[in-house]
Protein backbone atom coordinates (compact mmCIF):
# COMPACT_ATOMS: atom_id res chain seq x y z
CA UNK A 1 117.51 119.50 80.02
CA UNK A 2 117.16 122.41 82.64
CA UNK A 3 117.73 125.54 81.87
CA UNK A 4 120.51 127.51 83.36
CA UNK A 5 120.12 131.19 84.89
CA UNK A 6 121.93 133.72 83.48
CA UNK A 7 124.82 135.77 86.07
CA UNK A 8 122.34 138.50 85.30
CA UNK A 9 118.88 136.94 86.42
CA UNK A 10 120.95 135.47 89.21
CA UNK A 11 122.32 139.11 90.74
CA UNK A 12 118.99 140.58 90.50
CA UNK A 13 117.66 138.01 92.80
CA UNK A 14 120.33 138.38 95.16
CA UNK A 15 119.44 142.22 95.16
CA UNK A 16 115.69 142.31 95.32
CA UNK A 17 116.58 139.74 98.02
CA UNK A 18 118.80 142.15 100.05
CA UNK A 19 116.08 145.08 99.11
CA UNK A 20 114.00 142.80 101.34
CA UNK A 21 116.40 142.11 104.36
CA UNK A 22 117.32 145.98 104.39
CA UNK A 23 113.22 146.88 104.61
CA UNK A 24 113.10 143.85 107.44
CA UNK A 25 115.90 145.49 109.78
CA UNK A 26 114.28 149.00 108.79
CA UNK A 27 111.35 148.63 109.46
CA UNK A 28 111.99 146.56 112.91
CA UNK A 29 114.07 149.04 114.47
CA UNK A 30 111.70 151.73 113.17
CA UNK A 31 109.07 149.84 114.57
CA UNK A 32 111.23 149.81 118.16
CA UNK A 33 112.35 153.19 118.12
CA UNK A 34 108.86 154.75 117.68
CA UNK A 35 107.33 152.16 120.59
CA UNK A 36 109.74 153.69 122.61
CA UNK A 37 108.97 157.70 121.46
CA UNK A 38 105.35 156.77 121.41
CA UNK A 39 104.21 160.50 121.82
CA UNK A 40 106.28 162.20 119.49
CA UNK A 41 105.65 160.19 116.15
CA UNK A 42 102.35 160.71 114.30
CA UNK A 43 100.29 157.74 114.14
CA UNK A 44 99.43 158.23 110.17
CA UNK A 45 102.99 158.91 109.41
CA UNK A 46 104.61 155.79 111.13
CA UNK A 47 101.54 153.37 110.17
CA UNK A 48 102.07 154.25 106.25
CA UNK A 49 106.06 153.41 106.71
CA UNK A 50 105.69 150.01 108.53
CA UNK A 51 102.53 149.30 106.04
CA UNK A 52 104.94 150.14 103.28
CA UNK A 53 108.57 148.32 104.36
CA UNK A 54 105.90 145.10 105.22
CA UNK A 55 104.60 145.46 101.86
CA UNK A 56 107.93 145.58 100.49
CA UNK A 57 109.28 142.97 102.47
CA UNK A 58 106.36 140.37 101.33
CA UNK A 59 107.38 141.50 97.49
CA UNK A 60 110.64 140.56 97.29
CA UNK A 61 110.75 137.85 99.61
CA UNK A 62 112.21 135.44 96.66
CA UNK A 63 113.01 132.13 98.70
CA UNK A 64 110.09 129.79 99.02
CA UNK A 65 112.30 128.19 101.95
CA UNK A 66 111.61 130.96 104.17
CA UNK A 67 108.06 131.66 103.46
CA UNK A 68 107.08 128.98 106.10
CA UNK A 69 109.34 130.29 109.13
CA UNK A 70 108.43 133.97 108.27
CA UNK A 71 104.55 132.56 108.53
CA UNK A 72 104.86 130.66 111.59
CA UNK A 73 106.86 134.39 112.80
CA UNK A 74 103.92 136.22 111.78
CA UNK A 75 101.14 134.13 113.55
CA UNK A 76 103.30 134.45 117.00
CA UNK A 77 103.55 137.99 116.49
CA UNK A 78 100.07 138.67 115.57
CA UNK A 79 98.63 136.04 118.60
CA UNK A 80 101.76 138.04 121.27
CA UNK A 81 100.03 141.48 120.13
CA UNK A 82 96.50 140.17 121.66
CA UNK A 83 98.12 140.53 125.16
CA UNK A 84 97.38 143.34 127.51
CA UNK A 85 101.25 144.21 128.05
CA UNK A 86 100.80 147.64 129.36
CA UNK A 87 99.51 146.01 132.52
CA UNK A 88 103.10 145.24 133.56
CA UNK A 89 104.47 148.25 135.52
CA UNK A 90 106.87 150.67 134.36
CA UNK A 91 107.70 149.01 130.92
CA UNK A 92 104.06 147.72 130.11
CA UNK A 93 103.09 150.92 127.98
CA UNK A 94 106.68 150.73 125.66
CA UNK A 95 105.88 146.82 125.43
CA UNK A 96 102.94 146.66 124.20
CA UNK A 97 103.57 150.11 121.60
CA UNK A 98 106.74 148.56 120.13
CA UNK A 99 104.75 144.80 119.80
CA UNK A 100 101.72 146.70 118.47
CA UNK A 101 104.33 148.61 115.69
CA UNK A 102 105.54 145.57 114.80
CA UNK A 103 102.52 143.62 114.36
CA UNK A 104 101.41 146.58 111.60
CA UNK A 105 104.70 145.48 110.58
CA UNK A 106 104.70 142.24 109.62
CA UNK A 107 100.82 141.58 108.84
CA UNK A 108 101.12 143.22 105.20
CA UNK A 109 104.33 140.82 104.23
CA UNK A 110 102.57 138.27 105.67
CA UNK A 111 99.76 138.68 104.00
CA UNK A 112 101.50 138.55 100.65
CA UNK A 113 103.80 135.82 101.55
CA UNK A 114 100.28 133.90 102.41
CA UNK A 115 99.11 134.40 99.41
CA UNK A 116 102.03 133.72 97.33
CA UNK A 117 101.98 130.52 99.51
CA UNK A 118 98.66 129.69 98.22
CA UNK A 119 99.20 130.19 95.11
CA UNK A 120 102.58 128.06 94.55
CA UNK A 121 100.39 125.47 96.54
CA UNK A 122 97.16 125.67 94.50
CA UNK A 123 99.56 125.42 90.97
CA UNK A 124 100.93 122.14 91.85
């Protein structure tokens, strides 16, 4: 017989899932913003937010059906940031600051979503 979730069990989900989206939009229009104002964030400052919304992001990302996509997202991302953007005139430098921000993004979530991945895989 399965067992049913309780209305409690259930809203917590839903929260620690919106805990994630917030930290997603948070940390991607941080991540924009300071590409753009390059000079006047510190490095150490705006590395340890993104590090820690990714981080969060990979924790409380509770569906299993969007581990996949986010993945796949990740990969892109991280393969995009390889590129030379700031070759490209005029909007080259922003480019390639706002894809590196988000690259230090997403590689901590994805790393946890990987390894939640492998796990649910390796317990089957």
């Amino acid at each position: 017989m399965a067992k049913k979730e309780s209305a409690f069990v259930r809203k917590e989900k839903l929260e620690l899932h919106k805990v994630a989206h917030y930290c997603f939009f948070v940390g991607l229009l941080i991540a924009i913003v300071a590409g753009f104002f390059r000079d006047l964030v510190g490095p150490e400052v705006l590395v340890t937010t993104l590090v820690i919304l990714g981080t969060l992001v990979g924790l409380f990302n509770l569906t299993t059906k969007e581990n996949v996509p986010f993945l796949v997202a990740c990969v892109a991302l991280m393969l995009a940031g390889i590129v030379n953007l700031g070759l490209i005139p005029g909007v080259g430098l922003y480019l390639r600051s706002i894809l590196s921000n988000i690259v230090v993004f997403v590689v901590p979530g994805a790393i946890i979503i990987g390894m939640k991945t492998i796990w649910n895989l390796a317990s089957k």
